[in-house]
Protein backbone atom coordinates (compact mmCIF):
# COMPACT_ATOMS: atom_id res chain seq x y z
CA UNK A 1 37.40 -15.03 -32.14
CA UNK A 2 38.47 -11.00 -33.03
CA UNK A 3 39.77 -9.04 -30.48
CA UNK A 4 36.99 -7.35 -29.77
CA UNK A 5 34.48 -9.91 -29.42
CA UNK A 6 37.10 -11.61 -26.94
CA UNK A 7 36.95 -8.24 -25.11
CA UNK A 8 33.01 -8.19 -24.73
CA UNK A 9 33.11 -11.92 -23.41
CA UNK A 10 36.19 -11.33 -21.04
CA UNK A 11 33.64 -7.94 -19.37
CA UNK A 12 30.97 -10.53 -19.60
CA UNK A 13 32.67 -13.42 -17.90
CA UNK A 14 33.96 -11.18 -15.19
CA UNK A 15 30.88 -9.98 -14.37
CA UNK A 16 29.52 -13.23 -14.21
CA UNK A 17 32.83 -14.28 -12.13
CA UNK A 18 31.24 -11.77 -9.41
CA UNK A 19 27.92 -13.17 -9.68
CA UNK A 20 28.81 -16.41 -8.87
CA UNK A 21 31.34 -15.61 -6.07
CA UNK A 22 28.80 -13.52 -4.41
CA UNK A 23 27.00 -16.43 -3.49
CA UNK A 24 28.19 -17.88 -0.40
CA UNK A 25 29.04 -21.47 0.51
CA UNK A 26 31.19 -23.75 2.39
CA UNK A 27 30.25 -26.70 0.16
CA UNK A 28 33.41 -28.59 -2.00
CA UNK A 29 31.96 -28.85 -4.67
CA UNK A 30 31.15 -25.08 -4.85
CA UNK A 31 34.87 -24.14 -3.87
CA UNK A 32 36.40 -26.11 -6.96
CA UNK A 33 33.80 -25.67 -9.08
CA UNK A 34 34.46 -21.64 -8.68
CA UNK A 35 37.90 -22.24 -8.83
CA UNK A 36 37.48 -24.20 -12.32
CA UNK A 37 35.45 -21.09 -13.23
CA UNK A 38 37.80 -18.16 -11.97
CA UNK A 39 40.54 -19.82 -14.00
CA UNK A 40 38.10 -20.37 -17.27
CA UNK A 41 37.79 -16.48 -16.87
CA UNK A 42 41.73 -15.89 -17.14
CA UNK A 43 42.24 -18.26 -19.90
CA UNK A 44 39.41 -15.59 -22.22
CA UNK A 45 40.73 -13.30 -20.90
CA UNK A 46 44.52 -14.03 -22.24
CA UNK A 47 43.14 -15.18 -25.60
CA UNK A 48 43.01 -18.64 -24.88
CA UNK A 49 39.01 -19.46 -24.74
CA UNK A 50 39.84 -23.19 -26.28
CA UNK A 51 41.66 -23.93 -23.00
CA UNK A 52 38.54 -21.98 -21.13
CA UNK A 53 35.82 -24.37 -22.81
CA UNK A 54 37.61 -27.50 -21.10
CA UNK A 55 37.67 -25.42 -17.79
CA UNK A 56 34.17 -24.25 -17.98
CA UNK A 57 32.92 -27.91 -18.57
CA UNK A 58 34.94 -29.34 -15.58
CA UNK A 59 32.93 -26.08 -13.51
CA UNK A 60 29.42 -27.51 -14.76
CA UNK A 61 30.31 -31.08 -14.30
CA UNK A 62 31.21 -30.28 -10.67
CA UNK A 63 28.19 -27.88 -9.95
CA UNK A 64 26.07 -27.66 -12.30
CA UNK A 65 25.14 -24.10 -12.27
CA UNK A 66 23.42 -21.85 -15.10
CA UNK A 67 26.07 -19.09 -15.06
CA UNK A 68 28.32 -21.52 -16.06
CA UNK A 69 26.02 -23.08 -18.83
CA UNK A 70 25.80 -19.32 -20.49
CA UNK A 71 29.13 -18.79 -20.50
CA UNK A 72 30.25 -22.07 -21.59
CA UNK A 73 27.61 -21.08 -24.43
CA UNK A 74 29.09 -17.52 -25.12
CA UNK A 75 32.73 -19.01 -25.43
CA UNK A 76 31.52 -21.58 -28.14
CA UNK A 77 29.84 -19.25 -29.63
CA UNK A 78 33.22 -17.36 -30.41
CA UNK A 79 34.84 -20.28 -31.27
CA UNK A 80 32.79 -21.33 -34.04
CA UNK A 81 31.15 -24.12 -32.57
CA UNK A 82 27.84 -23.43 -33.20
CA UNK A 83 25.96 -26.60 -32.47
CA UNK A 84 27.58 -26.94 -29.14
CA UNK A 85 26.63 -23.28 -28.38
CA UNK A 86 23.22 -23.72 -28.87
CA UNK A 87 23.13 -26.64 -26.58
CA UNK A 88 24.57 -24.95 -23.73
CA UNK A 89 21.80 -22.13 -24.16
CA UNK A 90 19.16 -24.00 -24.39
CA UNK A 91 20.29 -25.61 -21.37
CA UNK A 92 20.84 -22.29 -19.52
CA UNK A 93 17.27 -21.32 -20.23
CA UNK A 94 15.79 -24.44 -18.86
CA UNK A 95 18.01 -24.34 -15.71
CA UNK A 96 17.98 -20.50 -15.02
CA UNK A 97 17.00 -18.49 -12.04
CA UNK A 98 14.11 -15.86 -12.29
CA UNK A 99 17.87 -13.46 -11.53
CA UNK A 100 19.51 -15.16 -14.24
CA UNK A 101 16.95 -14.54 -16.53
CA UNK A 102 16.36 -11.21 -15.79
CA UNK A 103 20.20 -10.43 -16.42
CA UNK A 104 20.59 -12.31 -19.50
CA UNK A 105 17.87 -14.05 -21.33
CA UNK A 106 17.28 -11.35 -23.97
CA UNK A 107 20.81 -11.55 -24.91
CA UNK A 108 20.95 -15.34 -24.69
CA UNK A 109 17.48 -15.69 -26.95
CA UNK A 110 19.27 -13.35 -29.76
CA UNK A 111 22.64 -15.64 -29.84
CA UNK A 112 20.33 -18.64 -29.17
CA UNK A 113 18.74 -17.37 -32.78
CA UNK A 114 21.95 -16.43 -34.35
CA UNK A 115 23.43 -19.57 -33.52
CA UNK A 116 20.32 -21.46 -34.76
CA UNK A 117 20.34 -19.60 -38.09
CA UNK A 118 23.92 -21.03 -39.00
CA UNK A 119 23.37 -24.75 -38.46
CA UNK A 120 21.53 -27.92 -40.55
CA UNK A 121 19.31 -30.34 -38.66
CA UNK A 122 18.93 -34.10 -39.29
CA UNK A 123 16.49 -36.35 -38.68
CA UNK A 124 16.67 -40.21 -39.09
CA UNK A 125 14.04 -41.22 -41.39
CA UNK A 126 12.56 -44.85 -42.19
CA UNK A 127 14.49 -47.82 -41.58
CA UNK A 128 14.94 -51.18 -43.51
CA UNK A 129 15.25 -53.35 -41.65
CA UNK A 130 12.99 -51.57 -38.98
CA UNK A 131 15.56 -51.20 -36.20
CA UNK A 132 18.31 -50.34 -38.31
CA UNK A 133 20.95 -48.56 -36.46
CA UNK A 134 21.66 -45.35 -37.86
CA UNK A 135 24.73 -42.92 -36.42
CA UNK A 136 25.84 -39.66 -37.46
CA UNK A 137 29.53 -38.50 -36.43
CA UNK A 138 29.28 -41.93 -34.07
CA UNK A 139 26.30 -40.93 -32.20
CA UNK A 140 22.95 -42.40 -32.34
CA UNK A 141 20.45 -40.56 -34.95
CA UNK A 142 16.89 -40.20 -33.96
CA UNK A 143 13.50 -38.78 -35.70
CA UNK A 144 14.36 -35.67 -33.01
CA UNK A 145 16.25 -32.72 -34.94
CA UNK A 146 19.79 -33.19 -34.47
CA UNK A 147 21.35 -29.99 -34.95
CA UNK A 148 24.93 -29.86 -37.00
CA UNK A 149 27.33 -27.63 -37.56
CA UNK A 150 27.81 -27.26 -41.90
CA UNK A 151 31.01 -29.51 -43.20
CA UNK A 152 30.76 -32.76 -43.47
CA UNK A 153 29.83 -35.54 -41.47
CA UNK A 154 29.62 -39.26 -40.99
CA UNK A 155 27.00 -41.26 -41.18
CA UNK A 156 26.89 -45.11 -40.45
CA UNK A 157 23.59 -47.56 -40.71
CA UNK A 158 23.90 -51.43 -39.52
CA UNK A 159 21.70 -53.99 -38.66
CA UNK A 160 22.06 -57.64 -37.89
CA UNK A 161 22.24 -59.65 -41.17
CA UNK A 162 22.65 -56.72 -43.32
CA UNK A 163 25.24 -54.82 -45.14
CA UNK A 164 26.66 -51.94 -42.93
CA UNK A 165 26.56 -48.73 -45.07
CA UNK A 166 28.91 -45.37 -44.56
CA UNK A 167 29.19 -42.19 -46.09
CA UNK A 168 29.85 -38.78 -45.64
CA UNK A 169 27.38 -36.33 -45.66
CA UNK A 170 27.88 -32.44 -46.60
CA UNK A 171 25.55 -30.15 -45.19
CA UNK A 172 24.77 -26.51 -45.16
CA UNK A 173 23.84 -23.90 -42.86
CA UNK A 174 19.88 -24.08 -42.99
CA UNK A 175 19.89 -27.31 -44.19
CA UNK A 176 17.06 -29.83 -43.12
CA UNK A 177 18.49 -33.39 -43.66
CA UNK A 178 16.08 -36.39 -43.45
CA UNK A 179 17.94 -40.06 -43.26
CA UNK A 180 16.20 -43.11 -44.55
CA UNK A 181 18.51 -46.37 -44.36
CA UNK A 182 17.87 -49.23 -46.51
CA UNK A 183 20.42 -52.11 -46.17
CA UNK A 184 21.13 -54.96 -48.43
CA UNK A 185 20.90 -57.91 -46.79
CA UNK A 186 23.80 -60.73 -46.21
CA UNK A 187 23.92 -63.51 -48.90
CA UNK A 188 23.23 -66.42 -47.74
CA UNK A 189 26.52 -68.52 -47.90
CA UNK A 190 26.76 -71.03 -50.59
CA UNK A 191 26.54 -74.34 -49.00
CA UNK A 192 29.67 -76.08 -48.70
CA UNK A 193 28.68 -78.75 -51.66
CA UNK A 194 27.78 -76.31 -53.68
CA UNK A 195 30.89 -74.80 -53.66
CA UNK A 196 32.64 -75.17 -57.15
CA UNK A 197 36.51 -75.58 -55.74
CA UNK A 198 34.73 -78.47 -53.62
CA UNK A 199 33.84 -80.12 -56.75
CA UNK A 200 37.56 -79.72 -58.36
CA UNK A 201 38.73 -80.95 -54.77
CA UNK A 202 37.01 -84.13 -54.86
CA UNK A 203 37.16 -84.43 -58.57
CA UNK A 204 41.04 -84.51 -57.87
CA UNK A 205 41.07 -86.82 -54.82
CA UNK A 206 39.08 -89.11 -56.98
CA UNK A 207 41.66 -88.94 -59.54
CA UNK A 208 44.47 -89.49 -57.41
CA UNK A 209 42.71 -92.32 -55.71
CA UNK A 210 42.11 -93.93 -59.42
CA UNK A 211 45.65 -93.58 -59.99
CA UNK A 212 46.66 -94.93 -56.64
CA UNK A 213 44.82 -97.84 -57.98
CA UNK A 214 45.38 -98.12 -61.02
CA UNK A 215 49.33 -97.22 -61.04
CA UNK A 216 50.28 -100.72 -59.46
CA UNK A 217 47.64 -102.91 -62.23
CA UNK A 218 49.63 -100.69 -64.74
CA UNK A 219 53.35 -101.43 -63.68
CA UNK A 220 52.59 -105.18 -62.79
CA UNK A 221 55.33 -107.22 -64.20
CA UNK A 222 53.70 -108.52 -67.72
CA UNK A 223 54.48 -112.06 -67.17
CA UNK A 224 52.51 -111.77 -63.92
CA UNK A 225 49.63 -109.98 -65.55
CA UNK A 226 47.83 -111.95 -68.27
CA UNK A 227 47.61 -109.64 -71.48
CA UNK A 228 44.24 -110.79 -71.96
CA UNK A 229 43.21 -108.31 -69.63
CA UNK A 230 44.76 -105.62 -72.04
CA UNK A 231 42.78 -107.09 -75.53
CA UNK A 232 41.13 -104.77 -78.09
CA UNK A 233 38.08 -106.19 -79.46
C-alpha cells in the first residue's frame, strides 16, 4: 500500500470511526466491538493495515456491522488481497443501511469492479466418480464461481476407491477455470495365492520339508540301509 493510498483509507476509516461511534449503545458487544474498530483505525493509520485486517475481523465477528465489512474491504483492497476484498464488499452491499448506501455504495461498486477485474474464477466441473471430492487451496470447489486471486493454487480430487490426484494450478487475472476430475480407480489387490513370492515361499518350504525328509534316508548308516534301494536299472 503507497503512502498515499494509506492516507485516503486512514481519512476514510476515521470518518467511518465517527459514524459508528455516533451510534449509541450500552450493549457489550457494541463496546468491544468499537473498541476492536477504534484500534483497527490506529494500526492504518501508523502503516500497519496487516495488523488492522485481524482487528477489523475480530470487530465484525463481535458485531457484525456493515461499516466494518467496507472497511475491512478497503484495507484488503490495499493489501493486495483481492479475492478477500471483494468478499467483504459484496457482503457490505447485502448488509447495508439505506445511510450506508447513500454514503458509500458508488465508491464501493467501482472497487467492487476493480477488484473483480484482477481476479480468475473456478468452477468444479464433471466428476468421475460422480461425488468426487474436489478442493482448491483446501476448500471445497463447487459449480458456483470461486473467485481467486492469480498465482498459483492447489487443487486436490479424492474419492473412495480411487486414486487421489494433486496439482498446482496457475491462473491469471481474468481467467475462467473449469475443473473436471477423473480418478483412476484402486487396483484390486492381487489375491494372496496369486502372489508370485507366495509361490517361491511355499516352493521353498516344500523343499526344505523334502530335505527334512530326505536328509536322514540319505545319511542312514549303509549297513542299515539295503543298497537295493539305491540300484540303477
Amino acid at each position: 500500500m503507497n503512502r498515499r493510498s494509506a492516507a485516503a483509507l486512514a481519512l476514510c476509516l476515521a470518518a467511518l470511526a465517527g459514524e459508528a461511534g455516533a451510534q449509541p449503545s450500552p450493549d457489550a458487544a457494541f463496546v468491544e466491538a468499537r473498541a476492536r474498530f477504534a484500534e483497527a483505525v490506529a494500526a492504518v493509520q501508523a502503516g500497519r493495515p496487516a495488523d488492522a485486517v485481524g482487528l477489523f475481523e475480530r470487530s465484525y465477528a463481535t458485531r457484525a456491522a456493515p461499516v466494518v465489512a467496507v472497511n475491512l474491504a478497503y484495507c484488503l483492497r490495499g493489501l493486495g488481497r483481492f479475492a478477500a476484498a471483494r468478499e467483504w464488499y459484496v457482503r457490505f452491499l447485502a448488509t447495508a443501511t439505506p445511510d450506508d448506501l447513500a454514503r458509500h455504495e458508488a465508491t464501493v461498486r467501482a472497487q467492487l469492479d476493480e477488484v473483480t477485474r484482477r481476479l480468475a474464477h473456478v468452477t468444479a466441473g464433471d466428476a468421475s466418480p460422480p461425488g468426487a471430492r474436489l478442493l482448491l487451496d483446501g476448500v471445497p470447489l463447487t459449480a458456483e464461481p470461486r473467485w481467486v486471486d492469480p498465482g498459483e493454487h492447489r487443487v486436490e480430487a479424492s474419492a473412495a476407491g480411487h486414486v487421489p490426484s494433486r496439482l498446482t494450478l496457475s491462473v491469471l487475472s481474468g481467467e475462467a477455470l473449469h475443473l473436471d476430475a477423473a480418478l483412476a480407480p484402486v487396483a484390486a489387490p492381487t489375491p494372496f495365492t496369486r502372489r508370485w513370492w507366495f509361490w517361491s515361499a511355499v516352493g521353498l518350504g516344500l523343499a526344505g520339508v523334502t530335505a527334512a525328509v530326505m536328509v536322514p534316508v540319505l545319511g542312514t548308516d549303509e549297513s542299515a540301509n539295503p543298497v537295493t534301494s539305491l540300484q540303477l536299472p
